[in-house]
N, C-alpha and C. Protein backbone atom coordinates (compact mmCIF):
# COMPACT_ATOMS: atom_id res chain seq x y z
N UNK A 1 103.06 259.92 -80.11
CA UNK A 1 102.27 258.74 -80.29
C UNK A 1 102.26 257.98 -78.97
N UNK A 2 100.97 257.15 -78.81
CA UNK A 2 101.47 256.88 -77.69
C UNK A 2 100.26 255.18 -78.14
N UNK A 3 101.28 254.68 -77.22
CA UNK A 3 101.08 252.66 -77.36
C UNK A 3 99.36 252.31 -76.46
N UNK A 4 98.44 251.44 -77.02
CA UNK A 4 97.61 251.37 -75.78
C UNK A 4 96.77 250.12 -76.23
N UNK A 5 97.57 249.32 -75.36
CA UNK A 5 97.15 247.97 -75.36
C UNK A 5 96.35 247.69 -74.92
N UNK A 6 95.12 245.94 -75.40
CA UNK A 6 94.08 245.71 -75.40
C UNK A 6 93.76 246.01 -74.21
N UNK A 7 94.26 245.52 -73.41
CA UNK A 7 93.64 245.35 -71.82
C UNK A 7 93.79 247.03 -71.50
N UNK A 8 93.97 247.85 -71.93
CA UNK A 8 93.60 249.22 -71.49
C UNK A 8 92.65 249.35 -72.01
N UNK A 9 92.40 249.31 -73.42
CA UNK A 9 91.36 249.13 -74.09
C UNK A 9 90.03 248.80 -73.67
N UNK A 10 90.37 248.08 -73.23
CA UNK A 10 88.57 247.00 -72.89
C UNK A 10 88.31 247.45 -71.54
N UNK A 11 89.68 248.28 -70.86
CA UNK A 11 89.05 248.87 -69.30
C UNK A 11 88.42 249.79 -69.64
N UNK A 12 88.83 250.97 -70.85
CA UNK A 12 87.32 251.89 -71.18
C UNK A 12 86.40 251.48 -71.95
N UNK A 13 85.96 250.52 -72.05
CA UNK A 13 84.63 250.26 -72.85
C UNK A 13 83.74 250.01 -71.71
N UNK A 14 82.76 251.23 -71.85
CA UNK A 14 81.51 251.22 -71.01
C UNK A 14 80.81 250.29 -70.87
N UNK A 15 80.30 249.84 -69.65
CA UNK A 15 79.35 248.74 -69.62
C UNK A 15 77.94 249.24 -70.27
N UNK A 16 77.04 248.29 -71.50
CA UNK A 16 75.54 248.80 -71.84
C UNK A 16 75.76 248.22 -73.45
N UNK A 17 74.97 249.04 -73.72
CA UNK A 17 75.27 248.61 -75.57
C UNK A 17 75.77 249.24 -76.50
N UNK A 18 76.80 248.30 -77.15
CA UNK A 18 77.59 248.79 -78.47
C UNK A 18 78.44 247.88 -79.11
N UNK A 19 78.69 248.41 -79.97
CA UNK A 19 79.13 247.10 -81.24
C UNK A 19 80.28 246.75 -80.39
N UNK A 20 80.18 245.05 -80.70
CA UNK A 20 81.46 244.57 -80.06
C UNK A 20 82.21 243.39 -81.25
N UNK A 21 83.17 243.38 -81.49
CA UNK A 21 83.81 242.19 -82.21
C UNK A 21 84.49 241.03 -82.04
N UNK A 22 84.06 239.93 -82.28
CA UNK A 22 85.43 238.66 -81.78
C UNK A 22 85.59 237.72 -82.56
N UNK A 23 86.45 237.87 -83.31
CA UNK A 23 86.95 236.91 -84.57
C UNK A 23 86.50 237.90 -85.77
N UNK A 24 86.44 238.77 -85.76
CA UNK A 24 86.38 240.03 -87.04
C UNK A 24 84.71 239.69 -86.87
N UNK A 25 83.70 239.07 -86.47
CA UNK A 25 82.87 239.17 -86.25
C UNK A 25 81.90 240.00 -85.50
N UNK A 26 81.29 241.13 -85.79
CA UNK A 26 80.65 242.23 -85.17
C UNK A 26 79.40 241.79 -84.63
N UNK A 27 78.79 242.80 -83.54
CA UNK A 27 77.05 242.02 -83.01
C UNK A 27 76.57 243.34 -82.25
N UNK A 28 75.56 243.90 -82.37
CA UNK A 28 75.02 244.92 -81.06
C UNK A 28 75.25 244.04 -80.00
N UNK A 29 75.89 244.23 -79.26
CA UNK A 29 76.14 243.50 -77.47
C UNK A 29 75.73 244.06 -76.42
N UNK A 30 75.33 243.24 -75.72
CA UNK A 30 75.41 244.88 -73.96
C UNK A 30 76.76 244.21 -73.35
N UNK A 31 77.72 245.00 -73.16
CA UNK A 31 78.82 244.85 -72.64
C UNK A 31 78.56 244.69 -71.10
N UNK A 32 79.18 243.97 -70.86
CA UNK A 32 79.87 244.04 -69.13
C UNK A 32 80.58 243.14 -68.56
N UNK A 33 80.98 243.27 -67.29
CA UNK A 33 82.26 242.50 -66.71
C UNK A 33 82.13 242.02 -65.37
N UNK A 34 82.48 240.84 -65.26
CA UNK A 34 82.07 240.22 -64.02
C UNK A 34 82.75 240.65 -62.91
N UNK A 35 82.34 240.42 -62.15
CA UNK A 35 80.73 239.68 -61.58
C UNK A 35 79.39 240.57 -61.93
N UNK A 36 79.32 241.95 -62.99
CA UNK A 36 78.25 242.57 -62.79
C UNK A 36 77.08 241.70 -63.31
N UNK A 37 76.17 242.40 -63.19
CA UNK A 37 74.74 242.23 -63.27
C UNK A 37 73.74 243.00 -63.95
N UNK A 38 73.13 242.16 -64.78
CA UNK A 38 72.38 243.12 -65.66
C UNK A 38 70.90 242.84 -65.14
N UNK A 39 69.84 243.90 -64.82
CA UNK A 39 68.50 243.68 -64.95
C UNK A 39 67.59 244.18 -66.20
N UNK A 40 66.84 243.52 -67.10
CA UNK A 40 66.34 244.33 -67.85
C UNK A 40 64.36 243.80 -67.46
N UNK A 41 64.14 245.30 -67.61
CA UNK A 41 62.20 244.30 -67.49
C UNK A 41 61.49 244.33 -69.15
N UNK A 42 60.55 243.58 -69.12
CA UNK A 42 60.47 243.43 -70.36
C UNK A 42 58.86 242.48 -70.27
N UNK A 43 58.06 242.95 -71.34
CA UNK A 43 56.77 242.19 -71.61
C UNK A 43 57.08 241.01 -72.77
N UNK A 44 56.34 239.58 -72.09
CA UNK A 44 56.87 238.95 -73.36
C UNK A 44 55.57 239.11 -74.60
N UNK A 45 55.81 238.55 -75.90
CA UNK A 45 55.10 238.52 -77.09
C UNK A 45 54.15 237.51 -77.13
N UNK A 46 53.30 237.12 -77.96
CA UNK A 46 53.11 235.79 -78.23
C UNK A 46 53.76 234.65 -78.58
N UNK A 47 54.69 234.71 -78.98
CA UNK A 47 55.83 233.73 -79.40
C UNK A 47 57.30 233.97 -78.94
N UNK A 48 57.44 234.14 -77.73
CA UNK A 48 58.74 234.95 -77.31
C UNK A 48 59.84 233.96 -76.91
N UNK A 49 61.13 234.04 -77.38
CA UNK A 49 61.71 233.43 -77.61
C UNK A 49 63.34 234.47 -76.89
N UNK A 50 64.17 233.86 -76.61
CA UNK A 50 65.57 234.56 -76.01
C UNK A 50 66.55 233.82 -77.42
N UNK A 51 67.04 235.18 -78.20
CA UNK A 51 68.24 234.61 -79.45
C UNK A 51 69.36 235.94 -78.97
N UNK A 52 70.10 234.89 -78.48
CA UNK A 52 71.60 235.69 -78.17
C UNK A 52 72.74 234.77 -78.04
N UNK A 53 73.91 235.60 -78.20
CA UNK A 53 75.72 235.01 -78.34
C UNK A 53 76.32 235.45 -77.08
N UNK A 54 76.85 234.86 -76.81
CA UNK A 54 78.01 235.12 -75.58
C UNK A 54 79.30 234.60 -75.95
N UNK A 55 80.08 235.82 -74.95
CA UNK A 55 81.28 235.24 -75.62
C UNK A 55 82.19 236.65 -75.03
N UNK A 56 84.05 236.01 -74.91
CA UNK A 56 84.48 236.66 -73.97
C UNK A 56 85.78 237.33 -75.33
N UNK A 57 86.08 238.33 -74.17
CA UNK A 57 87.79 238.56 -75.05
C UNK A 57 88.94 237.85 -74.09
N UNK A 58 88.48 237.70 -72.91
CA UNK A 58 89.37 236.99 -71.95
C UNK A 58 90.28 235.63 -72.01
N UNK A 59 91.11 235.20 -71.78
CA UNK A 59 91.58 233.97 -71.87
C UNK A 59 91.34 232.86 -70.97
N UNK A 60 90.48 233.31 -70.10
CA UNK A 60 90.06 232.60 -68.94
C UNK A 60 88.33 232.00 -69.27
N UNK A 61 88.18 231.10 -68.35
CA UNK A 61 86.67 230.90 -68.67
C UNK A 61 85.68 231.87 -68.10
N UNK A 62 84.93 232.12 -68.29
CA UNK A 62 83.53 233.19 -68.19
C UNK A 62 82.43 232.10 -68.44
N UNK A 63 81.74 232.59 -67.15
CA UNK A 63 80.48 232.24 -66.86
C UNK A 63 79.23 232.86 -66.73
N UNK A 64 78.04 232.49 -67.81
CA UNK A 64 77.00 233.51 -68.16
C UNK A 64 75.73 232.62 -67.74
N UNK A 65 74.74 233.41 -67.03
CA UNK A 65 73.63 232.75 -66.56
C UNK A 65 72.52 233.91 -67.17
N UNK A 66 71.56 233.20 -67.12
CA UNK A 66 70.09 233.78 -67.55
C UNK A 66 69.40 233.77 -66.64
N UNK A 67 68.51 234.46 -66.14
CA UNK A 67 67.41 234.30 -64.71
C UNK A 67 66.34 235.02 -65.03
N UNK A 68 65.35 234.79 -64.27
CA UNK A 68 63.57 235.38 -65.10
C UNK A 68 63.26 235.62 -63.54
N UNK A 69 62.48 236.42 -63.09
CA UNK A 69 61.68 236.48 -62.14
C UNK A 69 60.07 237.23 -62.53
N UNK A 70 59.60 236.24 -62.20
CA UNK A 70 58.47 236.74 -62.40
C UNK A 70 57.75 238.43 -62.26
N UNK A 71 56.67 238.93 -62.42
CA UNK A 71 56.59 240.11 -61.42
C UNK A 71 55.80 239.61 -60.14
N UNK A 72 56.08 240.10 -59.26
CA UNK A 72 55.20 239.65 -58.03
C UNK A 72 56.00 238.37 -57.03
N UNK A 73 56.83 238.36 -57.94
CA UNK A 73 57.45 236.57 -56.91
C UNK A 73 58.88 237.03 -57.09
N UNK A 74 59.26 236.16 -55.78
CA UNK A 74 60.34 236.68 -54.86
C UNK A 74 61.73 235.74 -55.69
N UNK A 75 61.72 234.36 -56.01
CA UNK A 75 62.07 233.50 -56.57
C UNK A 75 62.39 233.45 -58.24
N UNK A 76 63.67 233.73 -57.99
CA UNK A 76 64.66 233.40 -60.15
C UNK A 76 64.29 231.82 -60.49
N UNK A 77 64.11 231.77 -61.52
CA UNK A 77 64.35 230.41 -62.40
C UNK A 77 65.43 230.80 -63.65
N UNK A 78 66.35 229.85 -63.54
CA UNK A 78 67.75 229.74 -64.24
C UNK A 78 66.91 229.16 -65.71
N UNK A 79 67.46 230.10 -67.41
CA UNK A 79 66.71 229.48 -67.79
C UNK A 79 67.84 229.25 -68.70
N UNK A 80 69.24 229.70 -68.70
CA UNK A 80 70.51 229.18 -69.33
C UNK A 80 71.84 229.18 -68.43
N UNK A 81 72.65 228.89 -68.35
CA UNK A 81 74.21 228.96 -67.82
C UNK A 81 74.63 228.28 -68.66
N UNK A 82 75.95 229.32 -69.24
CA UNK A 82 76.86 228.75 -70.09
C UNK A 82 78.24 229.05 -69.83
N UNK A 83 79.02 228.30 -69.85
CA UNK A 83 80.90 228.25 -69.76
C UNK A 83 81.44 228.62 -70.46
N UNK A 84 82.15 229.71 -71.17
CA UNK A 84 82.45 229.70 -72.92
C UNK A 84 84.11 229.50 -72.22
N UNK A 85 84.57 228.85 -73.10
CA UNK A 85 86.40 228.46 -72.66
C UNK A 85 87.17 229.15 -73.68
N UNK A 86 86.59 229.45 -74.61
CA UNK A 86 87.13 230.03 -76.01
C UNK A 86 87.19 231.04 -76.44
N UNK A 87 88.47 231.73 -75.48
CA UNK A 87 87.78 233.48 -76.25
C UNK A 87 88.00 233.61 -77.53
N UNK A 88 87.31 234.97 -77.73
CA UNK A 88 86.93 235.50 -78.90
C UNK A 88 86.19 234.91 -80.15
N UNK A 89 85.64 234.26 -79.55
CA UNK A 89 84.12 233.47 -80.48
C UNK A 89 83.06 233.72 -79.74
N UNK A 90 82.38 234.12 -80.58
CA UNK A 90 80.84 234.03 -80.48
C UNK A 90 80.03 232.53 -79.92
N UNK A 91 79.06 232.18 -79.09
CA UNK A 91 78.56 231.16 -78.76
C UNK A 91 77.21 231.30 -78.81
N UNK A 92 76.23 230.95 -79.92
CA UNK A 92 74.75 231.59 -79.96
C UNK A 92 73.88 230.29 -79.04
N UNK A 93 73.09 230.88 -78.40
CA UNK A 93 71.90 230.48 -77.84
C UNK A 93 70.75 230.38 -77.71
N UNK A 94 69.77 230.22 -77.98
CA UNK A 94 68.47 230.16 -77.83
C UNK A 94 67.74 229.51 -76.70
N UNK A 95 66.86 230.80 -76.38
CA UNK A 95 65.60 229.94 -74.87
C UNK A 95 64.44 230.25 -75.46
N UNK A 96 63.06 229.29 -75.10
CA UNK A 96 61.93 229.66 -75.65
C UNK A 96 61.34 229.92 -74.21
N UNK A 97 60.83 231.17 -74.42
CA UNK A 97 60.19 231.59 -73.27
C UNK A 97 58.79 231.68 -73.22
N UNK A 98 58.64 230.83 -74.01
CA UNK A 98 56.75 230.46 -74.40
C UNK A 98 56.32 230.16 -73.10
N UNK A 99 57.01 229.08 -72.41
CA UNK A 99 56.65 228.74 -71.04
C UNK A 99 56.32 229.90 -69.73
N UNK A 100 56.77 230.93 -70.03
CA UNK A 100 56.84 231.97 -69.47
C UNK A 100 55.65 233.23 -69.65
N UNK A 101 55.00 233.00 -70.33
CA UNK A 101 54.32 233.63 -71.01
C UNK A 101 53.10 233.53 -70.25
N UNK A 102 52.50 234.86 -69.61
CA UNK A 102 51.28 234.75 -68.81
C UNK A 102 52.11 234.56 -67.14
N UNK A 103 53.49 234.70 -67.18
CA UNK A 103 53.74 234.99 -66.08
C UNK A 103 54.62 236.38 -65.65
N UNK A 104 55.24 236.68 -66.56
CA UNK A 104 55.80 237.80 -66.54
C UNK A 104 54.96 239.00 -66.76
């Protein structure tokens, strides 16, 4: 048998998506670990809206930002940053990206 504590644990969990838990609470997540960086491209809807949780296993604070770049322009607009101090809770968020719409 052999012992294998969290923090070994969470060094093999791949960065991308898969179920993650914090407080017995489960969520499809995209995992990753700072300082990385995620890009995703994406068309918005007619009513498009950003609904997501953040949230750490760490005991330290973690810092999560949102950024949009248009296509064609050189320049991010910040459209969340959040501090979570509390691991292992979930912190839900919402952005309306209506404003955005016809630029992406």
């Amino acid at each position: 048998m052999r012992l294998v504590f969290r923090k070994e644990h969470l060094a093999e969990v791949p960065s991308g998506v898969s179920w993650q838990g914090l407080s017995g609470i489960y969520r499809e997540t995209v995992v990753s670990r700072s300082p990385e960086t995620l890009k995703v491209s994406m068309k918005l809807t007619a009513r498009p809206w950003l609904d997501l949780g953040v949230g750490t296993v760490e005991d330290g604070p973690a810092k999560f930002r949102v950024t949009v770049r248009a296509a064609g322009h050189k320049e991010e607009q910040t459209l969340l940053e959040r501090t979570v101090t509390k691991p292992q809770r979930w912190e839900d968020a919402l952005v309306d990206l209506a404003p955005l719409r016809g630029a992406m």
